[in-house]
N, C-alpha and C. Protein backbone atom coordinates (compact mmCIF):
# COMPACT_ATOMS: atom_id res chain seq x y z
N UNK A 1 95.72 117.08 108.29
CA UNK A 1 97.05 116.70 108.73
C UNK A 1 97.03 115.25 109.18
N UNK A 2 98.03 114.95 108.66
CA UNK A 2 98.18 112.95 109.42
C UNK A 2 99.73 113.33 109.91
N UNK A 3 99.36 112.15 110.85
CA UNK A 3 101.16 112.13 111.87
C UNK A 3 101.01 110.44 112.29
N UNK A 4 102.02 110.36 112.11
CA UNK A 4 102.70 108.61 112.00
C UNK A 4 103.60 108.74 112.92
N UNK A 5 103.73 107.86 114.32
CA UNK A 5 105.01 108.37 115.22
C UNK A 5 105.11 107.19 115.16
N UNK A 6 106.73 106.45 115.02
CA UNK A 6 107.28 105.51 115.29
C UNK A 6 108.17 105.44 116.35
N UNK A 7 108.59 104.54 117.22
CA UNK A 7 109.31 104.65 117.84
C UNK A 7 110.56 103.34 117.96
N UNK A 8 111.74 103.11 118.04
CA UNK A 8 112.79 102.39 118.28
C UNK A 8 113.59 102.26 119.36
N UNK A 9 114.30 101.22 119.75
CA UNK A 9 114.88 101.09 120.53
C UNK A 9 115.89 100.37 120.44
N UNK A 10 117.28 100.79 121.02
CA UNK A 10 118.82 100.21 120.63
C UNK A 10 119.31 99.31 121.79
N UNK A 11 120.66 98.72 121.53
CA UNK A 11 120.89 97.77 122.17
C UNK A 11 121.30 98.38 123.87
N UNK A 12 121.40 99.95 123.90
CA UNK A 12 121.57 100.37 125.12
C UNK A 12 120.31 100.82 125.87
N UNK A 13 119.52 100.23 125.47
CA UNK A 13 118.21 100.72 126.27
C UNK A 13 117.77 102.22 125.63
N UNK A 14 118.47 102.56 124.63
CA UNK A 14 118.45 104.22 124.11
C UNK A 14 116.72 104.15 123.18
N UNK A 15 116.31 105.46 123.25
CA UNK A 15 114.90 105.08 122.38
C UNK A 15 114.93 106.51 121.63
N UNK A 16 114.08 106.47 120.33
CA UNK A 16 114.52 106.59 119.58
C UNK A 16 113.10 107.47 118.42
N UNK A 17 112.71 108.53 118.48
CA UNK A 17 111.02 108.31 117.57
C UNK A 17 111.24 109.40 116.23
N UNK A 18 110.53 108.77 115.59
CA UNK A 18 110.58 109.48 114.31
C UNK A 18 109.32 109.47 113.89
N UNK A 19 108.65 110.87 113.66
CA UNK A 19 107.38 111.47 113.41
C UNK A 19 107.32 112.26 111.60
N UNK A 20 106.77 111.39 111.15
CA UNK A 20 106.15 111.75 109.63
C UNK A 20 104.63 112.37 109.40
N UNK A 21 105.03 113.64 108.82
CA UNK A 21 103.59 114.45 109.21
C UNK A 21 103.24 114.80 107.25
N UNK A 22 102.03 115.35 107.39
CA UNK A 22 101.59 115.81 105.96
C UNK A 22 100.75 116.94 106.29
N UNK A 23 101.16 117.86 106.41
CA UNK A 23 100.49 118.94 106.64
C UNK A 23 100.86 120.29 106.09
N UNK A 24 99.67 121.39 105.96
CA UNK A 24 99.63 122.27 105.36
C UNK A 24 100.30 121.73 103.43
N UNK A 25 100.72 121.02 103.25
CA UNK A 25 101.01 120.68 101.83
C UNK A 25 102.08 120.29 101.79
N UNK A 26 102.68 119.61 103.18
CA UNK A 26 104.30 119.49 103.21
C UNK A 26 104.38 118.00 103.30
N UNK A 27 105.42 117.53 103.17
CA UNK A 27 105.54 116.30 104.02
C UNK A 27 106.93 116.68 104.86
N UNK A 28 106.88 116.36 106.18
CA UNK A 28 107.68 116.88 106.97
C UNK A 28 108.25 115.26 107.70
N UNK A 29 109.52 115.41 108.48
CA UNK A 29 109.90 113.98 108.95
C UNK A 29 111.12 114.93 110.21
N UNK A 30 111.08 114.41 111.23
CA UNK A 30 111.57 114.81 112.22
C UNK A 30 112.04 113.54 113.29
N UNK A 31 112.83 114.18 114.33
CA UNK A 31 112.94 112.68 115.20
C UNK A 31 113.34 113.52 116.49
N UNK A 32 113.42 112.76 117.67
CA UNK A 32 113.84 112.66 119.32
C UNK A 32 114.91 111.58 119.10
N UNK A 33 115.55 111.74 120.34
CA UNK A 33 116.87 111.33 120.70
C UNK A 33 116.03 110.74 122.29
N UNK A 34 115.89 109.85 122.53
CA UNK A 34 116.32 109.74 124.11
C UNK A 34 117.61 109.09 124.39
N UNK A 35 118.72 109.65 124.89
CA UNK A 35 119.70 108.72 125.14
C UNK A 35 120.07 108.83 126.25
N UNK A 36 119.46 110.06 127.54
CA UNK A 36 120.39 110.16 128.43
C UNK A 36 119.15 110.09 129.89
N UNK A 37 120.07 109.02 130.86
CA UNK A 37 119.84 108.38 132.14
C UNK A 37 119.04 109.59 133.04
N UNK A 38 120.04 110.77 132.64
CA UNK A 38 119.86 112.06 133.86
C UNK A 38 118.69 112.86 133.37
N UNK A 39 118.13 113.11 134.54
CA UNK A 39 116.61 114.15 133.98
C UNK A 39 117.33 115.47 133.83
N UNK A 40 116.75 115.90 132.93
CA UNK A 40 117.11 117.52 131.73
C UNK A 40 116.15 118.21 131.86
N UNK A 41 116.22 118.90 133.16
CA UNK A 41 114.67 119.78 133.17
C UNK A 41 113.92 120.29 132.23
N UNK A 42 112.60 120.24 131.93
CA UNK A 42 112.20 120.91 131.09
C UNK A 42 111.84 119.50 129.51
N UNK A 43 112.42 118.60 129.70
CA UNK A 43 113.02 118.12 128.63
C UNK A 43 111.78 116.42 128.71
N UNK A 44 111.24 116.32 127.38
CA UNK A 44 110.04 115.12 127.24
C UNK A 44 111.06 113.80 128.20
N UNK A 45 110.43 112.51 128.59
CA UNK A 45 111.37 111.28 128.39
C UNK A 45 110.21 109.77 128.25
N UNK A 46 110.67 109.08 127.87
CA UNK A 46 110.13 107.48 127.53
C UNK A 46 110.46 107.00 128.54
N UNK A 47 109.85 105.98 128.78
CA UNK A 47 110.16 104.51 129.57
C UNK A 47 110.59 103.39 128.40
N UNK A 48 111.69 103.03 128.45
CA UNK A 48 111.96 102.10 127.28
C UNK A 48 111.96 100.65 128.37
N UNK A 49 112.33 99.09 127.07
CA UNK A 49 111.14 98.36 127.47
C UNK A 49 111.46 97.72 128.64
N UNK A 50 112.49 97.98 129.33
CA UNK A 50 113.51 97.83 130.39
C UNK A 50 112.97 98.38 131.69
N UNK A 51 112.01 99.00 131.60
CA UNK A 51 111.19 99.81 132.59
C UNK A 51 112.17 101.45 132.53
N UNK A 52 113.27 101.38 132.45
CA UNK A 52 114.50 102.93 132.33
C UNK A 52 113.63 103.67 131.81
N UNK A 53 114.06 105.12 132.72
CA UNK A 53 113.37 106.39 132.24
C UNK A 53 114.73 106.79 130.90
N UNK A 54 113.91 107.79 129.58
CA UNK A 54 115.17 108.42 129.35
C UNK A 54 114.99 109.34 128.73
N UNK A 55 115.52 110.47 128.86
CA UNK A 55 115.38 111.84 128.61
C UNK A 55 115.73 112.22 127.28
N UNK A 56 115.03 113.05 126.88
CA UNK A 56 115.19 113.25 125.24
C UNK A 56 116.56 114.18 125.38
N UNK A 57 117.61 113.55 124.50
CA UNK A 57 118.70 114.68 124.33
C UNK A 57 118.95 115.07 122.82
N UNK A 58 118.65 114.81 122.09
CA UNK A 58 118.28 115.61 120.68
C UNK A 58 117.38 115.42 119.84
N UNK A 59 116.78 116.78 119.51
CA UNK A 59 115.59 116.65 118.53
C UNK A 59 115.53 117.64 117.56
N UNK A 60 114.33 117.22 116.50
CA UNK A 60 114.71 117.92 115.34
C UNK A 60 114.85 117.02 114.38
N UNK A 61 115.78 117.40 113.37
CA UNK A 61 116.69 117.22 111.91
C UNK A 61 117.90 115.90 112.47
N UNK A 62 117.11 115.09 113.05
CA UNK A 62 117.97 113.86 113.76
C UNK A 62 117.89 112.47 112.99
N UNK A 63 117.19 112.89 112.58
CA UNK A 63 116.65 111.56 111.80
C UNK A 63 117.88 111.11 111.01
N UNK A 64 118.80 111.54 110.76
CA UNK A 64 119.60 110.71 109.94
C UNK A 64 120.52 109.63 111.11
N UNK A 65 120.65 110.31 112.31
CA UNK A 65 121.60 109.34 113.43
C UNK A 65 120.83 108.89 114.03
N UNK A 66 119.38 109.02 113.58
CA UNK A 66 118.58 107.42 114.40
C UNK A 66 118.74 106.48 113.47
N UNK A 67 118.39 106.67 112.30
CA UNK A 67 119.07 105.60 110.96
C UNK A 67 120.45 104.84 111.22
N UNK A 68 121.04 105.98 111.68
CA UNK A 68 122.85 105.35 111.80
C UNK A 68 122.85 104.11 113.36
N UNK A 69 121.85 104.35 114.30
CA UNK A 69 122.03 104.45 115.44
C UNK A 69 120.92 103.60 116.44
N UNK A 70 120.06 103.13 115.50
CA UNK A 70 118.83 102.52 115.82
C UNK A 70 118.42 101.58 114.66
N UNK A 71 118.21 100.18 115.50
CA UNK A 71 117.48 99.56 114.29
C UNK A 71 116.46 100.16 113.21
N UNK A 72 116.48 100.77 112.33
CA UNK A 72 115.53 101.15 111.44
C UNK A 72 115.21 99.95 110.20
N UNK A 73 114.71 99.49 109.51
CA UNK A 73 114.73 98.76 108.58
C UNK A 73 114.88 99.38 107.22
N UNK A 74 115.56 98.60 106.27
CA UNK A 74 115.86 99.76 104.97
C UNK A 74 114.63 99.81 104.45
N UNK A 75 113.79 98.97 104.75
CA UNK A 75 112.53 99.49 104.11
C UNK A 75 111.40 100.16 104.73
N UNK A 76 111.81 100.86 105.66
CA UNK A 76 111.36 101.15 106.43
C UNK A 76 110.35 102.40 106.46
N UNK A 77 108.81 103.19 106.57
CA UNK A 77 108.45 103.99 105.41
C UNK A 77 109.27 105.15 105.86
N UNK A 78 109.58 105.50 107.13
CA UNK A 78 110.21 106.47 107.63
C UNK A 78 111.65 107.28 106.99
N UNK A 79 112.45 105.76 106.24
CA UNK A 79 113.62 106.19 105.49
C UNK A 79 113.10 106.77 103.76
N UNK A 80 112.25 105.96 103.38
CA UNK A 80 111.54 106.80 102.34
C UNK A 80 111.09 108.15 102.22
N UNK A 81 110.38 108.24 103.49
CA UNK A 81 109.85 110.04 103.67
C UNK A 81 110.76 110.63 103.82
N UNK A 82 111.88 110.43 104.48
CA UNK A 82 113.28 111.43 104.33
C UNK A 82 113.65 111.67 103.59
N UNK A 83 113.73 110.86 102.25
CA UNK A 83 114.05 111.73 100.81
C UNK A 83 113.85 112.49 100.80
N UNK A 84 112.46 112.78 100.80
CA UNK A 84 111.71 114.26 100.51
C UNK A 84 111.23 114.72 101.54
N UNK A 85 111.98 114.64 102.81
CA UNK A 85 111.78 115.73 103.82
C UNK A 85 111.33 117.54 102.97
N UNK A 86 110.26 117.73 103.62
CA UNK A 86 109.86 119.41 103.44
C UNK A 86 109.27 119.35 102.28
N UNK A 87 109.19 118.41 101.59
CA UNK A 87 108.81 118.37 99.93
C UNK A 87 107.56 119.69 99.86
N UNK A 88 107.04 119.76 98.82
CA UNK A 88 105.88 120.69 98.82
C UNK A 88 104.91 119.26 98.15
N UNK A 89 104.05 118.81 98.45
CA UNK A 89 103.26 118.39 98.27
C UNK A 89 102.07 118.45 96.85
N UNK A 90 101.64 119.68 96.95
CA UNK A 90 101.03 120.51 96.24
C UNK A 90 101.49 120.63 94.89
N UNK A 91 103.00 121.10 94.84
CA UNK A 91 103.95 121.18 93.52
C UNK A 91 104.30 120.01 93.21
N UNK A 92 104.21 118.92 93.62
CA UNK A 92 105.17 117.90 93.99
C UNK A 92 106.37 118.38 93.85
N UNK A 93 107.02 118.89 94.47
CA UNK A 93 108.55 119.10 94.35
C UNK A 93 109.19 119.58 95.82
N UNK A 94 110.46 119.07 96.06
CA UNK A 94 111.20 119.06 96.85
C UNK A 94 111.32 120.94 97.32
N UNK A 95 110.91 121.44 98.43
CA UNK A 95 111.10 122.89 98.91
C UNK A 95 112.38 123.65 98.51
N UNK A 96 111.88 124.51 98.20
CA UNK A 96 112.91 125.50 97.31
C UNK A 96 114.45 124.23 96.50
N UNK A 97 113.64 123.62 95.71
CA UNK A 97 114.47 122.67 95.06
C UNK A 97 115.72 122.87 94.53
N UNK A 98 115.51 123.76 93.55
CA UNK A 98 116.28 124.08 92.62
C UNK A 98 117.56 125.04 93.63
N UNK A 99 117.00 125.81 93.98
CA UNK A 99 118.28 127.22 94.91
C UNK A 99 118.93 126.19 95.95
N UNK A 100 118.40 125.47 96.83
CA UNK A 100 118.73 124.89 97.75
C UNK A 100 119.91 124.19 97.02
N UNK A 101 119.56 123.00 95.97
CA UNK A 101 120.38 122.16 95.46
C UNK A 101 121.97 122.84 94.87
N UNK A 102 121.78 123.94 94.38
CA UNK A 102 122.32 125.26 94.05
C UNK A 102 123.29 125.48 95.02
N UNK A 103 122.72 125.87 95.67
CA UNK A 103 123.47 126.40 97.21
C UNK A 103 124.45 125.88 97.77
N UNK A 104 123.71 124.00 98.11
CA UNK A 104 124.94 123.09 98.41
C UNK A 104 126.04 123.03 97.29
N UNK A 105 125.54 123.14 96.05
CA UNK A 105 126.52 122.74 95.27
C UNK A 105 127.47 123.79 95.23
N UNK A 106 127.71 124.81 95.91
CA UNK A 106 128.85 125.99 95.92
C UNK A 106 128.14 126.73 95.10
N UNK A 107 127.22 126.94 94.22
CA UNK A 107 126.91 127.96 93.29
C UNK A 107 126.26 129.02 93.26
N UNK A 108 125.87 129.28 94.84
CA UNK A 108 125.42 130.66 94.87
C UNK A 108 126.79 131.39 95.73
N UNK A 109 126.43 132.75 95.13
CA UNK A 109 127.22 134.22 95.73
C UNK A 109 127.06 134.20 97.01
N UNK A 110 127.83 134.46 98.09
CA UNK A 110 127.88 135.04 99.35
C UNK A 110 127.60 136.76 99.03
N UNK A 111 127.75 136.77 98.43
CA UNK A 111 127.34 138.33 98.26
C UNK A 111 127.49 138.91 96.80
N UNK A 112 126.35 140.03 96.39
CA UNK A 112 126.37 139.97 95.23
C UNK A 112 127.39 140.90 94.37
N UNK A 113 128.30 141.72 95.29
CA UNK A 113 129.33 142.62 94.77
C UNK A 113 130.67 142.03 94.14
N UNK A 114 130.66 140.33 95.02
CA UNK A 114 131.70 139.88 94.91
C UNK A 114 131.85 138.55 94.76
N UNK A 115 132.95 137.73 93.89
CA UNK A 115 132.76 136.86 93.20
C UNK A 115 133.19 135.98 93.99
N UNK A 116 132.83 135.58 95.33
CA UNK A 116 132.94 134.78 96.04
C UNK A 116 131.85 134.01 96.50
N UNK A 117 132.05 132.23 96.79
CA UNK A 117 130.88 131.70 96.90
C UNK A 117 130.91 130.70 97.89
N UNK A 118 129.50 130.37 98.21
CA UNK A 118 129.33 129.38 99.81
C UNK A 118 130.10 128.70 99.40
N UNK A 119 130.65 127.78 100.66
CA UNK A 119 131.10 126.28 100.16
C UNK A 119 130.22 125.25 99.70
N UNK A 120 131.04 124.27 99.42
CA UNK A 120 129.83 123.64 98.59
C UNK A 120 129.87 121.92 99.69
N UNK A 121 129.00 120.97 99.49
CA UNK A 121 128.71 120.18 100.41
C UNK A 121 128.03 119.01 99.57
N UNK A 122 128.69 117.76 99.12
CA UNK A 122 128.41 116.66 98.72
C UNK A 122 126.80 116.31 99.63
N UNK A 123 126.80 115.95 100.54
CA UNK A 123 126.16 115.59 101.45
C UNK A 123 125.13 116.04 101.42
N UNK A 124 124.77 117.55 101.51
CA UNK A 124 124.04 118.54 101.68
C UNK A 124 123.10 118.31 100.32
N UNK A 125 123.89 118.66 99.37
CA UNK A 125 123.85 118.44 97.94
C UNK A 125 122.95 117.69 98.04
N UNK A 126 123.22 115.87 98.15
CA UNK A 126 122.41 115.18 97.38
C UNK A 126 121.06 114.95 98.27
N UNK A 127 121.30 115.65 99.87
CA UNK A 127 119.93 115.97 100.27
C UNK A 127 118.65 116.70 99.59
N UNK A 128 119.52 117.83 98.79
CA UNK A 128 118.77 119.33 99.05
C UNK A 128 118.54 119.05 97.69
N UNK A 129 119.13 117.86 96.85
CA UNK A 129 118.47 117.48 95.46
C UNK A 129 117.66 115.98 95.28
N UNK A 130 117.23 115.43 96.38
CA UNK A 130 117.20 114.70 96.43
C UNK A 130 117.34 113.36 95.06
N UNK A 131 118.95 113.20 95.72
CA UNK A 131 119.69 112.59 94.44
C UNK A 131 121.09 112.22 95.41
N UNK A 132 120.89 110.53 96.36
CA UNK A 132 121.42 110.08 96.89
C UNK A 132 122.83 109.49 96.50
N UNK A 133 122.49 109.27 95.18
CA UNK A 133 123.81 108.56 94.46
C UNK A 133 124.64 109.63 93.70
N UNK A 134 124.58 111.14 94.17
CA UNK A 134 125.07 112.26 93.33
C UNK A 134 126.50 111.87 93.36
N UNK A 135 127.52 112.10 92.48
CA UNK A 135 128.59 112.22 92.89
C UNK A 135 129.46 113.63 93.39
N UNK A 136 130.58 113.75 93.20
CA UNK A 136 131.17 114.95 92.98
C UNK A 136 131.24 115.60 92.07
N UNK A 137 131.80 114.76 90.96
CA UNK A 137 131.23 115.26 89.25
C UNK A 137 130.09 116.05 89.11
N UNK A 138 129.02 115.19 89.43
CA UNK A 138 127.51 115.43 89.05
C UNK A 138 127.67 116.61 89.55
N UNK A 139 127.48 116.88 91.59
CA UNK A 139 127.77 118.22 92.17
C UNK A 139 128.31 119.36 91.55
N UNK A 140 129.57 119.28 90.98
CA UNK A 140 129.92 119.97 90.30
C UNK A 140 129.87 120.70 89.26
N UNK A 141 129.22 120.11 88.73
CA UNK A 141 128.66 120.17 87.15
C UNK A 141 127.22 120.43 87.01
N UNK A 142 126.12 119.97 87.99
CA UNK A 142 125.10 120.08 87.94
C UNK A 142 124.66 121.87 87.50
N UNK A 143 123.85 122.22 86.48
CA UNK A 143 122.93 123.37 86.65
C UNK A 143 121.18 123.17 86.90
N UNK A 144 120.49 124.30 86.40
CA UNK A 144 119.73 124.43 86.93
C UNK A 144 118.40 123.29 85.90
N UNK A 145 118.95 123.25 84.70
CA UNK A 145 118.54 122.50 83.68
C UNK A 145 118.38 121.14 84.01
N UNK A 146 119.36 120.51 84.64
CA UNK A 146 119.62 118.84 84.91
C UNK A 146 119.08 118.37 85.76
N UNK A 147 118.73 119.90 87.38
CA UNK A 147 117.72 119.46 88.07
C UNK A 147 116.67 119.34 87.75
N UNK A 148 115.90 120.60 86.73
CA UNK A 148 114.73 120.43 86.42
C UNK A 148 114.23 119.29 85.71
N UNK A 149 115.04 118.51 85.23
CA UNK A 149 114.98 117.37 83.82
C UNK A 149 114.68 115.98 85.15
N UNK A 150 115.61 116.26 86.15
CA UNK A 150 115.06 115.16 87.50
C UNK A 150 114.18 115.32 87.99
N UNK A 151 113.17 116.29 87.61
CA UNK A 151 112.11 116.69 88.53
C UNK A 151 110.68 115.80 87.96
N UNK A 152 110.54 115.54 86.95
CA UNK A 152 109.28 114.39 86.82
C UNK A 152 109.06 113.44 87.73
N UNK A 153 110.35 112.66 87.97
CA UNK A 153 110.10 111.07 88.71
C UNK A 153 110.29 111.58 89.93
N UNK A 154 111.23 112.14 89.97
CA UNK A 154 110.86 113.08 92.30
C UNK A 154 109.40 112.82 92.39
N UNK A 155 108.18 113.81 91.39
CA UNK A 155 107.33 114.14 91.66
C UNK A 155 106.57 112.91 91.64
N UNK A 156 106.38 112.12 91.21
CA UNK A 156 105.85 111.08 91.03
C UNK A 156 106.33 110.70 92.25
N UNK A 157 107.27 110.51 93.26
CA UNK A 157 107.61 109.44 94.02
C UNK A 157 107.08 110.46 95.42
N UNK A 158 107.26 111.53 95.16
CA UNK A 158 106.69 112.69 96.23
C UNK A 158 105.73 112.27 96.46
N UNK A 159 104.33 112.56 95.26
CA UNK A 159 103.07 112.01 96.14
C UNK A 159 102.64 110.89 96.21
N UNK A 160 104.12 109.35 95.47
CA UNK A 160 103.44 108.53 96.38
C UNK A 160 104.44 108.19 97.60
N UNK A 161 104.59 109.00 98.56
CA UNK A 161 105.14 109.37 99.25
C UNK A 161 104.19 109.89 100.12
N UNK A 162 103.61 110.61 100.16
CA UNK A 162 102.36 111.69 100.74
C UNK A 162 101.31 110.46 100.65
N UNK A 163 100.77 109.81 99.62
CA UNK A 163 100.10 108.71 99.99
C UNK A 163 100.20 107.99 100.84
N UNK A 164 101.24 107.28 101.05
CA UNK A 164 101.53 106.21 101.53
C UNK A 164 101.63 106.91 102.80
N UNK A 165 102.16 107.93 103.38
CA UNK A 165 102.18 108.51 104.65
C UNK A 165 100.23 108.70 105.25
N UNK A 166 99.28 108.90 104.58
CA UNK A 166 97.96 109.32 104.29
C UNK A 166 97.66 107.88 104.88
N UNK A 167 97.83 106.97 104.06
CA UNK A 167 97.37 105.39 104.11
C UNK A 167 97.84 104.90 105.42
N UNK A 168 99.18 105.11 105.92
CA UNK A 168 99.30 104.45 106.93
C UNK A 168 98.90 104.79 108.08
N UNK A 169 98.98 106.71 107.95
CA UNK A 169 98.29 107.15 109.26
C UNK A 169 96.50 106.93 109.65
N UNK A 170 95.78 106.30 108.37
CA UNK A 170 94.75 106.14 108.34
C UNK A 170 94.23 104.79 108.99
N UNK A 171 95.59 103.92 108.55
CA UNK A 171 95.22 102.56 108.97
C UNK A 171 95.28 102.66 110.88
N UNK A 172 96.71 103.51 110.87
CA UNK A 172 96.97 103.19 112.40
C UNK A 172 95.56 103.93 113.07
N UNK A 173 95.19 104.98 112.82
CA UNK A 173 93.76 105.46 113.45
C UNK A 173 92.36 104.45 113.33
N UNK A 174 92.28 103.86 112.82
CA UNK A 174 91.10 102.75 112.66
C UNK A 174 91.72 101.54 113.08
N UNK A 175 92.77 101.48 113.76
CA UNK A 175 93.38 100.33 114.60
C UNK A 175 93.46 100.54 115.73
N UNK A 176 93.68 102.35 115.85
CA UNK A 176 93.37 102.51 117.66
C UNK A 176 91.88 102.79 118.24
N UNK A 177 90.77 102.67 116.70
CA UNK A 177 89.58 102.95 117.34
C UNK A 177 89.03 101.53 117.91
């Protein structure tokens, strides 16, 4: 397992960490929120560089409103590994790729008696396919064929993705020895 923790800080003293892991065969990407003054029992907090304590108030699947919300850089490796948050490593391919992408796109059954189906979710979509520039069209139209036909270059960018997460957590450990 390697883990890469970055951390940021905004123009309100707010801080900010985003943790890229490779483990068990995944590549995983997660984040903390510290934004709030008041202690939250129970709850981690930073000293940001202000000397301010600040209490973590959301964590998890955050990572997209530290992007929105924190200096991140676009090149940043942290916004790369979010593509392929959960990826499978191993397969190179994005976790339950195909159904997931499916799913957002409205095309699975809520139930199988009846011809009614999830809603469907642009957003979600071009997460759960990782395919940022999807449109609505595409969404719409996409089957199971068009994902699989996108699935070469994902994979290719997956493990160098998993590399590059490998490489950097390697460098930062022989920098803190």
């Amino acid at each position: 397992m390697q883990t890469i923790l970055y951390i940021f800080e905004n123009d309100q003293g707010n801080l900010a960490t985003i943790t890229l892991t490779t483990a068990r065969g995944y590549i995983s990407v997660s984040g903390e929120i510290f934004d709030r003054a008041d202690r939250i029992p129970g709850e981690t907090s930073r000293l940001n560089s202000r000397g301010q304590r600040r209490w973590c108030g959301e964590c998890g699947q955050c990572q997209d409103t530290i992007f929105a919300e924190f200096p991140v850089p676009a090149d940043h490796p942290a916004r790369l590994a979010n593509q392929f948050h959960l990826a499978d490593i191993d397969k190179a391919a994005p976790m339950h790729y195909v159904a997931n992408s499916l799913f957002h796109a409205g095309k699975s059954r809520r139930h199988f008696s009846v011809d009614e189906y999830y809603p469907s979710s642009l957003e979600k979509f071009r997460r759960a396919a990782c395919w940022p520039e999807a449109t609505q069209q595409d969404m719409e139209t996409v089957t199971e064929q068009v994902l699989l036909d996108r699935l070469p270059p994902l994979s290719a960018k997956i493990l160098e993705v998993a590399a590059m997460i490998e490489r950097l957590a390697t460098e930062s450990a022989d920098r803190a020895a």
